[in-house]
Protein backbone atom coordinates (compact mmCIF):
# COMPACT_ATOMS: atom_id res chain seq x y z
CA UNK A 1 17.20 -9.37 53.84
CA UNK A 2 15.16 -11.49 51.61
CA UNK A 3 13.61 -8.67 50.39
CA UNK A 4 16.64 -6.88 49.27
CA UNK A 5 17.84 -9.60 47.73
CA UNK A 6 14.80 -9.74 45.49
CA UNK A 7 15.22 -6.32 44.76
CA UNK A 8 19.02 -6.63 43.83
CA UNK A 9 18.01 -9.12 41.50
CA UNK A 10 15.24 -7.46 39.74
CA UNK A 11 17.74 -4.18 39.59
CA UNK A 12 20.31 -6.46 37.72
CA UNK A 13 17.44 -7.77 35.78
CA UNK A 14 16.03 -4.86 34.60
CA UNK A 15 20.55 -3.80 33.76
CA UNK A 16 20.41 -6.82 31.50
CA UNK A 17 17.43 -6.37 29.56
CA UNK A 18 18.58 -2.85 29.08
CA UNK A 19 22.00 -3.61 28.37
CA UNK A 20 20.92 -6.20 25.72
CA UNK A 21 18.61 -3.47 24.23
CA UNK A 22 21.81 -1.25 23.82
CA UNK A 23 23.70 -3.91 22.04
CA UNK A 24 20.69 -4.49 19.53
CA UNK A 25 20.48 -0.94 18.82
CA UNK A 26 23.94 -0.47 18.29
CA UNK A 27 23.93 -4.06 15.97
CA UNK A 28 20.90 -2.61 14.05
CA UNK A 29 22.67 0.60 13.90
CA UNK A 30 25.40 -0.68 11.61
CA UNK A 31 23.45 -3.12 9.55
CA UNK A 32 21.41 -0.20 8.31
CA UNK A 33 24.34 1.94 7.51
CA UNK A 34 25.57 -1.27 5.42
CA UNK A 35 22.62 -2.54 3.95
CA UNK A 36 21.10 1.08 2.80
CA UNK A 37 23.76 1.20 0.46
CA UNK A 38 23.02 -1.93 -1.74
CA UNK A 39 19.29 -1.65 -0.61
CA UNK A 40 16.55 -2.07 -3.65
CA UNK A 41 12.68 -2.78 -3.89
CA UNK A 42 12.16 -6.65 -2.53
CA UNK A 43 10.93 -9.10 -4.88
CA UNK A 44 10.27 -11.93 -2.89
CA UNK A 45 8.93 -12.97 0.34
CA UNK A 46 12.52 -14.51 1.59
CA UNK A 47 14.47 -11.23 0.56
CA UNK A 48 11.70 -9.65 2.71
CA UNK A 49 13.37 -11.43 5.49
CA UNK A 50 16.84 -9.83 5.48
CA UNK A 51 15.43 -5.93 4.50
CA UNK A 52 12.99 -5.40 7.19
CA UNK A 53 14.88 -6.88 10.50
CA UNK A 54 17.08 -3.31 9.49
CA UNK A 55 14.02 -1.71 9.97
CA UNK A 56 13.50 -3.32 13.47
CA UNK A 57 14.54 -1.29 16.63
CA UNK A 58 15.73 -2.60 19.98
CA UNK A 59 13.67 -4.57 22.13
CA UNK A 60 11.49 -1.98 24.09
CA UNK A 61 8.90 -4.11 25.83
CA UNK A 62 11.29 -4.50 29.11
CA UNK A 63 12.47 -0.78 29.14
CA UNK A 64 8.66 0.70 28.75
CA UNK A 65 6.93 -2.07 30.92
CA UNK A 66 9.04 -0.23 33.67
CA UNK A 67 7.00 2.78 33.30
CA UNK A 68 3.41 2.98 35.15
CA UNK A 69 0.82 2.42 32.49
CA UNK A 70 -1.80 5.23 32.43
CA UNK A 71 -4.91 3.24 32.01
CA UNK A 72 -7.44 1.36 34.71
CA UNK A 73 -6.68 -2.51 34.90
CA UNK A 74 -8.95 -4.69 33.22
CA UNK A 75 -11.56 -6.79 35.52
CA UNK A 76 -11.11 -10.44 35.90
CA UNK A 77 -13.29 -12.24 33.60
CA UNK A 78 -15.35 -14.78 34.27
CA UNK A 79 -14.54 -18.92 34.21
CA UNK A 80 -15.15 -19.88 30.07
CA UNK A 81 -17.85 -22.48 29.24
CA UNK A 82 -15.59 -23.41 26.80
CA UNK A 83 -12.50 -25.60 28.51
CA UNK A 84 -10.82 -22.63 30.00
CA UNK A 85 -9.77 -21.23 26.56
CA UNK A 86 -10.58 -17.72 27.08
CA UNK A 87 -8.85 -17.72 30.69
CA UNK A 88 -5.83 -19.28 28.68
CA UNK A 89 -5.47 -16.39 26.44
CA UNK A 90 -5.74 -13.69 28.99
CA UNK A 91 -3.27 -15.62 31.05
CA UNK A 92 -1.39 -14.98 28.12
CA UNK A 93 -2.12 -11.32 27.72
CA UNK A 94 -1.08 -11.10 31.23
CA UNK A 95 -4.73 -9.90 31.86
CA UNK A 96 -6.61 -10.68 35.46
CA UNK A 97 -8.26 -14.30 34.95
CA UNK A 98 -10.35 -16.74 36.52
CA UNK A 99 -10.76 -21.06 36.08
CA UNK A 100 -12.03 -23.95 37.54
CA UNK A 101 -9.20 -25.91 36.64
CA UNK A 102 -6.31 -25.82 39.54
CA UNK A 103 -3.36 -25.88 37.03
CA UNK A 104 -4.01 -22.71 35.31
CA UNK A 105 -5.16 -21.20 39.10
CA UNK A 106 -1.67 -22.35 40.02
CA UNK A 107 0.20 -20.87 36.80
CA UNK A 108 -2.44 -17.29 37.43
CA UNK A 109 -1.05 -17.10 41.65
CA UNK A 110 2.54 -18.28 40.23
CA UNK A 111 5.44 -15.24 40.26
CA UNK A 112 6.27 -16.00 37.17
CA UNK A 113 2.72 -14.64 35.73
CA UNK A 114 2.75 -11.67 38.57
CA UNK A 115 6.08 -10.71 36.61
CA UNK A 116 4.48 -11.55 33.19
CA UNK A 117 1.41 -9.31 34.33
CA UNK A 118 3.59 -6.12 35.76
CA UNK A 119 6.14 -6.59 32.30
CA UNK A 120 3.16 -7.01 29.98
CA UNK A 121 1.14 -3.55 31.31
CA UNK A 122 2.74 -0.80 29.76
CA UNK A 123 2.54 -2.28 26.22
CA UNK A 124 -1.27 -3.34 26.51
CA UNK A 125 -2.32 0.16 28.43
CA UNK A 126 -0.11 1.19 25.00
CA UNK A 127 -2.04 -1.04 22.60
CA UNK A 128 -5.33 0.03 24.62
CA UNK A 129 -4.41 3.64 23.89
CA UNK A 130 -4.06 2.99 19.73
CA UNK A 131 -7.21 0.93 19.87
CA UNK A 132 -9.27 3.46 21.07
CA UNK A 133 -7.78 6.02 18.24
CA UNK A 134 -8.21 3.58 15.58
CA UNK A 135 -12.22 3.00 16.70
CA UNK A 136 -12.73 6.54 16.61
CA UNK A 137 -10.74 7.07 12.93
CA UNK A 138 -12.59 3.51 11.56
CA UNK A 139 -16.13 4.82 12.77
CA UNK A 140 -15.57 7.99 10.51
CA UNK A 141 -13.96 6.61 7.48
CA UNK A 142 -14.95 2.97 6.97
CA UNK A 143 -17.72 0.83 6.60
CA UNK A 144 -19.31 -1.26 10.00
CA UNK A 145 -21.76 -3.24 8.38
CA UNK A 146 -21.68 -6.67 9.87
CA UNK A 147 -20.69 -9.75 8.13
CA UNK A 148 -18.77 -10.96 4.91
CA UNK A 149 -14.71 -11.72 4.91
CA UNK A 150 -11.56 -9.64 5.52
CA UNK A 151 -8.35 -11.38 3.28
CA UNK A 152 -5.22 -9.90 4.79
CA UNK A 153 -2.14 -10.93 2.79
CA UNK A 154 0.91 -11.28 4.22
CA UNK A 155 -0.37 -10.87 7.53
CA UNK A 156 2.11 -12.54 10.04
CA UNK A 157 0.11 -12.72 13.47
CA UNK A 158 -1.37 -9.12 13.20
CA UNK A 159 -5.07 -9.42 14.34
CA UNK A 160 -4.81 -5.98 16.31
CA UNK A 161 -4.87 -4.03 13.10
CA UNK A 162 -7.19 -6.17 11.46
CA UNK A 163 -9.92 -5.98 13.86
CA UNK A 164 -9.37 -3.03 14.74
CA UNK A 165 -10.03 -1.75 11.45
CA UNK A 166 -12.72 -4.27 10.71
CA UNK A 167 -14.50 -5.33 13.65
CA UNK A 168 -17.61 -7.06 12.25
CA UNK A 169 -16.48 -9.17 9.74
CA UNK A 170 -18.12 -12.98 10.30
CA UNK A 171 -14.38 -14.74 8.55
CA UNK A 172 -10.59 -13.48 8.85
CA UNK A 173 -8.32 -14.67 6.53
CA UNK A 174 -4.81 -14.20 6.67
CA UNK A 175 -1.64 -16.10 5.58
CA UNK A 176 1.96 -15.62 5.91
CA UNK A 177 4.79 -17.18 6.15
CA UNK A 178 5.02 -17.83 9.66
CA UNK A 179 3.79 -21.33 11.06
CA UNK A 180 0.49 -21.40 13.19
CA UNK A 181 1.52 -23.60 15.77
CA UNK A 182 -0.88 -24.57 18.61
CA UNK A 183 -2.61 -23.75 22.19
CA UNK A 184 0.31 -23.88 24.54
CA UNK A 185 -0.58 -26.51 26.85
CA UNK A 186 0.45 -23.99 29.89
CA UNK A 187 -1.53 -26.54 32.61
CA UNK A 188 1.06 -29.42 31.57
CA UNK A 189 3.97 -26.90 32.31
CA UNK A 190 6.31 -26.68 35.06
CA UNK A 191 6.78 -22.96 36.34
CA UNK A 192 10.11 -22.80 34.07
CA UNK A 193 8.77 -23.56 31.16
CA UNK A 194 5.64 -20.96 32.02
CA UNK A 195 8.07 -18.13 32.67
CA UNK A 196 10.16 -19.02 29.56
CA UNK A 197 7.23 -19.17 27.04
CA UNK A 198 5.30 -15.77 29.12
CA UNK A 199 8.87 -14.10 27.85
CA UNK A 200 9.01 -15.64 24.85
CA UNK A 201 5.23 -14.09 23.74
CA UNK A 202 5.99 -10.92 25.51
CA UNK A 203 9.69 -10.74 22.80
CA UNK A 204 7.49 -11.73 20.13
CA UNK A 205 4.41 -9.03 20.22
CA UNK A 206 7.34 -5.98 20.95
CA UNK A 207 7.34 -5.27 17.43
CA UNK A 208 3.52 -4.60 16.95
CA UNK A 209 3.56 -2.74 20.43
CA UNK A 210 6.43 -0.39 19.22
CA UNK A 211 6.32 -0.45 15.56
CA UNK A 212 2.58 -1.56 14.90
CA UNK A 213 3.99 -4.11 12.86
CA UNK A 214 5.48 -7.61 13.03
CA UNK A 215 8.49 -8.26 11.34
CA UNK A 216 9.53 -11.57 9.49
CA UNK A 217 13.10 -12.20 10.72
CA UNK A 218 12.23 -11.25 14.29
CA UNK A 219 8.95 -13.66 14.30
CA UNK A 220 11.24 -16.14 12.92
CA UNK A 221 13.49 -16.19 15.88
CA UNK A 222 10.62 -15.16 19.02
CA UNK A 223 7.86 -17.54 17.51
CA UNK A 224 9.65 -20.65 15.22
CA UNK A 225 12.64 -21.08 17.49
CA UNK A 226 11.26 -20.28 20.57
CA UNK A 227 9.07 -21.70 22.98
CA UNK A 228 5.78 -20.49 21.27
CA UNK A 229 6.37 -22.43 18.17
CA UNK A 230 4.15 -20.79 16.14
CA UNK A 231 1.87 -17.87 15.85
CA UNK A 232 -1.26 -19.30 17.90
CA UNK A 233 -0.08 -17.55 21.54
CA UNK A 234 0.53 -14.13 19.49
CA UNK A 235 -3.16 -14.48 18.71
CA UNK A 236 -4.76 -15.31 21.18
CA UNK A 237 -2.71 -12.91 23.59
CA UNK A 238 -4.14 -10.26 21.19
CA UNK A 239 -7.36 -11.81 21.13
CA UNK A 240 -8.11 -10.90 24.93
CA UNK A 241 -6.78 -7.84 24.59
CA UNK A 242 -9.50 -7.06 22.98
CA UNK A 243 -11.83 -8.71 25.16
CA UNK A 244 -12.67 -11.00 23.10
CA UNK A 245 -14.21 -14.53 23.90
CA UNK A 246 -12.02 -17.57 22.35
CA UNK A 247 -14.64 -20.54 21.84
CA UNK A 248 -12.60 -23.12 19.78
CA UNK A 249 -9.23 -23.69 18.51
CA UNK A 250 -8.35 -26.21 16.35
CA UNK A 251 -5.67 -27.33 13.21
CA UNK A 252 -7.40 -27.11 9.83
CA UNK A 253 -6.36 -29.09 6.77
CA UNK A 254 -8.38 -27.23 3.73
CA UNK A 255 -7.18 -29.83 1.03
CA UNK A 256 -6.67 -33.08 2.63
CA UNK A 257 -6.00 -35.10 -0.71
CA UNK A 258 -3.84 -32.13 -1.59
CA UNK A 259 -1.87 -32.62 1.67
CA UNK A 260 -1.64 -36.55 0.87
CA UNK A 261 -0.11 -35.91 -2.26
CA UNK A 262 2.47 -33.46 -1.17
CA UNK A 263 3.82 -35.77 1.50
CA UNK A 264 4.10 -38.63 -0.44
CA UNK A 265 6.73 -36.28 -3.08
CA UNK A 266 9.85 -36.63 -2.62
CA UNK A 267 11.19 -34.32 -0.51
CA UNK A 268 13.37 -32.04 -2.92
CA UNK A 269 9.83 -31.84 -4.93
CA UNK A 270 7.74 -30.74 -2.11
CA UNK A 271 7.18 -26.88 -1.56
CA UNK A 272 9.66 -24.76 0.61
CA UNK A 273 6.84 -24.55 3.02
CA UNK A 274 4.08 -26.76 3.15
CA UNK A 275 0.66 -25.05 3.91
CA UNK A 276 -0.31 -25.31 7.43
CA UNK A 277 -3.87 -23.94 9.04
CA UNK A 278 -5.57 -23.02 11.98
CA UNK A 279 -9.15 -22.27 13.14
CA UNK A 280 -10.14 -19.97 16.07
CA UNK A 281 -13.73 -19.29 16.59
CA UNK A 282 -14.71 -16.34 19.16
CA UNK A 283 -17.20 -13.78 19.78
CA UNK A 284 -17.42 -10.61 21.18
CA UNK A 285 -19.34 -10.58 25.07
CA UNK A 286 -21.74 -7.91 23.97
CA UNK A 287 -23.27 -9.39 20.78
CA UNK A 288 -22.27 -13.13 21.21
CA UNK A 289 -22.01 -13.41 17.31
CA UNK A 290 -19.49 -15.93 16.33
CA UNK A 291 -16.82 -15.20 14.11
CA UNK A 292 -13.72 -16.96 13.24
CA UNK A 293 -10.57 -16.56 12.06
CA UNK A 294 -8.56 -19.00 9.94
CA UNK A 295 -4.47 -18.44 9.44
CA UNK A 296 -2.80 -20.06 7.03
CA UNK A 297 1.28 -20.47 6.53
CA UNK A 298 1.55 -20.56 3.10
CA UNK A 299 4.16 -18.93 0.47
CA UNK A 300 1.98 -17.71 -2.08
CA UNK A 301 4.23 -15.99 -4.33
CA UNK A 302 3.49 -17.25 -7.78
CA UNK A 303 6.35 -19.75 -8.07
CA UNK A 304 5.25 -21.92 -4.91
CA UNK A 305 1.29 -21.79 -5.22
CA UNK A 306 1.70 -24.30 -8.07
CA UNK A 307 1.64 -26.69 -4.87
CA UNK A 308 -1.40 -25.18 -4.31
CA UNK A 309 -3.89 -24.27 -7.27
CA UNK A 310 -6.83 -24.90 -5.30
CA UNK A 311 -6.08 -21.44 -3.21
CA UNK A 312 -6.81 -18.57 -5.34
CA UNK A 313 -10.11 -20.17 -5.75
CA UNK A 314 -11.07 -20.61 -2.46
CA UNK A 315 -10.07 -17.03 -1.89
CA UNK A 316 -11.95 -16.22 -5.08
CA UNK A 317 -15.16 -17.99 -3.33
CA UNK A 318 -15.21 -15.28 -0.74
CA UNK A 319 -18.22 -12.79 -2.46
CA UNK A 320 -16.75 -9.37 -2.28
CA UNK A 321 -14.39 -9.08 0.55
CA UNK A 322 -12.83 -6.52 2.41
CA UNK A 323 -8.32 -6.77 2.22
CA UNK A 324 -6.20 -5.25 4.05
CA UNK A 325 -2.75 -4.47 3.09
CA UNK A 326 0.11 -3.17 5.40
CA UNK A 327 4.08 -3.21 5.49
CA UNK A 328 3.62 -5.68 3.12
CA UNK A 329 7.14 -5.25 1.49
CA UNK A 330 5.83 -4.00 -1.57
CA UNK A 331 5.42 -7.51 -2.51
CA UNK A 332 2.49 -6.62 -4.62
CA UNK A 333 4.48 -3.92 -6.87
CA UNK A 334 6.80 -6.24 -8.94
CA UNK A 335 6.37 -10.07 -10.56
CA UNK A 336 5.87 -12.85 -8.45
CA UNK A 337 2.92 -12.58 -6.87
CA UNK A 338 0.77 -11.91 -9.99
CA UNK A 339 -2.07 -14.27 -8.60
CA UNK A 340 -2.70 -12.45 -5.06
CA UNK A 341 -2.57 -9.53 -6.87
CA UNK A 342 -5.24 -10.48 -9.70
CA UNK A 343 -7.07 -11.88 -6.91
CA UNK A 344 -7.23 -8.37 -4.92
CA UNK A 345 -8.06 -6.39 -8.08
CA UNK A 346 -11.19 -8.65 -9.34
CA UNK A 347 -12.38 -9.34 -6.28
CA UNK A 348 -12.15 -6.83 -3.47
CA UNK A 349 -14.78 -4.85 -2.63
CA UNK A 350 -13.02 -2.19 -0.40
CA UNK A 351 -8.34 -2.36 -0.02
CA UNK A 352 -7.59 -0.68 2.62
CA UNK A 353 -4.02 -0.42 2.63
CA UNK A 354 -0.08 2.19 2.98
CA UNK A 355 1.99 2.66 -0.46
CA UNK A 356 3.21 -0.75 0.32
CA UNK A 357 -0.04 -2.77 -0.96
CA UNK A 358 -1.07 -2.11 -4.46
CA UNK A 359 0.58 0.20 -6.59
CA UNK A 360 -1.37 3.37 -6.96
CA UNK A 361 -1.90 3.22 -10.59
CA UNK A 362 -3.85 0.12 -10.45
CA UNK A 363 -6.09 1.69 -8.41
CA UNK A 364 -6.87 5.03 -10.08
CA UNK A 365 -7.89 3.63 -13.40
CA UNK A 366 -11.22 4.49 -12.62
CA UNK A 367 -12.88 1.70 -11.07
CA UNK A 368 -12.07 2.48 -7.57
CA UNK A 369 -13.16 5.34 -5.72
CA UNK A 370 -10.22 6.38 -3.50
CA UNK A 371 -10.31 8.12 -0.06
CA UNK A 372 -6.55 9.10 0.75
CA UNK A 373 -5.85 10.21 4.70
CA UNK A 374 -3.07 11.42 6.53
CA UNK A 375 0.08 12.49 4.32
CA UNK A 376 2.43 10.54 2.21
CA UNK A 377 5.71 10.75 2.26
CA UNK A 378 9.52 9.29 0.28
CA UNK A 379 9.35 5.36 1.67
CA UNK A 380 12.37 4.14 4.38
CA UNK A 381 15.34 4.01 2.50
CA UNK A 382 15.42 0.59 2.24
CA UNK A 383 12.23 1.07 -0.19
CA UNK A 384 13.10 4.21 -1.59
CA UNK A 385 12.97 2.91 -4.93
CA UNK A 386 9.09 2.63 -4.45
CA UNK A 387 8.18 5.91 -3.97
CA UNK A 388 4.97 6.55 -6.46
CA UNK A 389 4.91 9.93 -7.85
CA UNK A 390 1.66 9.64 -9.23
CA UNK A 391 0.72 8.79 -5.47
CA UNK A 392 2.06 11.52 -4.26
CA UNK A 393 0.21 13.91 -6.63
CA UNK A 394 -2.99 12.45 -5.27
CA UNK A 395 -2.36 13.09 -1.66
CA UNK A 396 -1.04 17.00 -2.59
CA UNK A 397 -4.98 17.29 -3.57
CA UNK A 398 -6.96 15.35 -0.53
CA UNK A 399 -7.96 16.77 2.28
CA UNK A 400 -4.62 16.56 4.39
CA UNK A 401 -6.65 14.81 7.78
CA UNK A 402 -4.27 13.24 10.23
CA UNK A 403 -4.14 9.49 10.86
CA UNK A 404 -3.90 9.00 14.58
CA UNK A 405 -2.27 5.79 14.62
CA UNK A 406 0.60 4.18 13.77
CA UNK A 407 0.36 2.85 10.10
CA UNK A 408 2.99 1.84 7.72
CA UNK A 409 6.64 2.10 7.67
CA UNK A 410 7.04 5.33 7.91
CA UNK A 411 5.70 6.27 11.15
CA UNK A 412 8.93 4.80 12.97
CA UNK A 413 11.40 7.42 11.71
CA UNK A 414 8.97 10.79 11.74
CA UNK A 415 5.25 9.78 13.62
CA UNK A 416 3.43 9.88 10.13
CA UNK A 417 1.02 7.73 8.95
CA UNK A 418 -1.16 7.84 5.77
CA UNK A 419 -4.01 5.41 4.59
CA UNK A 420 -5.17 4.49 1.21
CA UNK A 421 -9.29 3.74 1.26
CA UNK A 422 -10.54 2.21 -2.47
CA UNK A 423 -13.99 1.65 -2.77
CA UNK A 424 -15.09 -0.61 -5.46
CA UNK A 425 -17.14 1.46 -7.73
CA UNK A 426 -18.86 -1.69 -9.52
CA UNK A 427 -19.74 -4.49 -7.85
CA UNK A 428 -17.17 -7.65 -8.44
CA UNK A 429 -18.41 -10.45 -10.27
């Protein structure tokens, strides 16, 4: 009897989650008829915020996490030498752990992580699956020399496509808008407030599972107001997904006589959103190398780094890094964000990026030499303004390849998915 009454519960469980992923669908449904209409090009980082939640669909996580996942489980890993930070973030990942300490053994035998474990396995056998595509397409088209810094702008929490694409960088930089938060403190937690922020993560990474990119109203609501507060689960959750090693997390404050002089403003002169950083060293098992990656929450359109001059040249200090650009909003494209933009173009030494990065004609004006894969195609409605003719010219002429991942808007409506590889031609200086 007991049992059946588990299993009527997880049937009307499972009749929830899908009846709430109706409703979204249907909601979504409507705004997109609505907003297509009066849709232009963003300008700014906060209209960013209403356009692409239209491009969001339903929750999926729940529905797919029903099916079996195809690949082998991944083996337990060892306890970490490093206070149990590594077994924290595959707890998270819902990934087969092992610790000395007896709170996070309780929280790893609890049901709520048995649940979070059997929810979270279709998406990561699905994440698994890209990986392995985009480490086959990244051995044959870009560079895997060891070392130097990857600058991804407008990042949110992605690591998966960063590292993906550039495994053996020594620094990641990213910033966004979304706050970096801290380690979740799961061993102080009772078993509700486990199972509450295990959903919470597994809400907030549907997104890149589905969609291969986060979007900025939905990480507003499943990282800032939830239980995560802040992007640091996301990461780490990705981070042993990889099977990756975490050695140190930590808050970083870059300019701390910059951050004095902020707080003592007034508040209706301080910026909209005051910077806010965080450190996480790791390494990869097989090489041990440590690398680290530092996330900022920073606006950096023009108008709001005033707070912050000192930025653009400590990204300017990085010698010849790698950027990655992707559903960026086609931020880059209009005023406002002049000094990223500069930044990119004098400095970079290879953009990877969709249409959605740079424009195409700052790249071809000879200085770059430009590999274009896969196959372009008229932007999502609610960009349609953006499409680049001269872009699409270029990829009439390239080699036509296939990109065998999910990259860039347009893969949600019609499984496309084109890259843009510029090579510096001169060396920056």
């Amino acid at each position: 009897m007991q049992w059946q009454n588990r299993k009527g519960t997880e049937r009307k469980r499972k009749l929830d989650n899908h009846n709430r992923a109706v409703a979204a669908t249907r909601r979504a449904q409507l705004q997109i008829a609505a907003a297509t209409k009066r849709a232009v090009g963003p300008t700014s980082v906060w209209q960013r915020r209403e356009l692409l939640q239209l491009l969001a669909a339903a929750p999926l996580w729940s529905s797919l996490a029903l099916a079996a996942p195809t690949d082998a489980p991944v083996a337990a890993a060892p306890p970490s030498e490093n206070g149990d930070l590594t077994t924290v973030a595959r707890l998270l990942a819902g990934l087969p752990a092992s610790s000395n300490d007896p709170a996070l053994m309780r929280i790893l035998q609890s049901p709520a992580w048995h649940d979070h474990q059997r929810a979270s396995a279709a998406g990561a056998a699905k994440l698994t699956r890209r990986l392995r595509a985009m480490n086959q397409w990244q051995a044959l088209h870009l560079d895997r020399a060891a070392g130097g810094t990857l600058v991804y702008p407008f990042s949110g929490p992605d690591f998966v496509n960063a590292y993906a694409l550039f495994p053996q960088r020594d620094a990641y930089i990213f910033f966004s808008l979304e706050e970096p938060g801290e380690l979740p403190q799961l061993a102080a937690m009772n078993d509700g407030d486990v199972a509450k922020t295990l959903e919470d993560l597994r809400l907030a990474l549907n997104d890149l599972v589905h969609l291969n990119f986060f979007i900025t109203p939905n990480m507003k609501e499943n990282v800032r107001e939830s239980s995560l507060h802040g992007v640091a689960p996301v990461l780490l959750a990705m981070m042993a997904l990889m099977n990756l090693q975490i050695d140190r997390v930590a808050a970083l404050d870059l300019w701390p006589e910059r951050t004095a002089t902020i707080a003592a403003l007034p508040a209706n002169k301080q910026p909209e959103l005051p910077l806010r950083a965080l450190q996480i060293d790791f390494h990869r098992p097989e090489h041990g190398r440590r690398q680290k990656l530092i996330y900022l929450s920073l606006d950096v359109s023009d108008r709001q780094l005033r707070y912050y001059p000192e930025f653009i040249n400590w990204l300017r200090g990085r010698a010849a890094p790698a950027v990655l650009l992707k559903s960026a909003s086609y931020l880059l494209h209009g005023g406002g964000f002049e000094q990223v933009r500069n930044f990119v173009l004098e400095r970079a030494s290879v953009v990877v990026q969709d249409d959605t990065g740079l424009p195409y004609r700052m790249l071809a004006d000879g200085r770059w030499k430009i590999d274009l894969h896969g196959r372009y195609e008229q932007p999502v409605d609610l960009f349609k303004k953006r499409y680049q003719d001269d872009l699409a010219a270029a990829f009439a002429k390239a080699n036509g390849d296939t990109v065998p991942f999910p990259f860039g808007y347009n893969w949600r409506s019609n499984g496309n998915s084109f890259v843009i590889v510029a090579r510096r031609e001169r060396a920056a200086t």
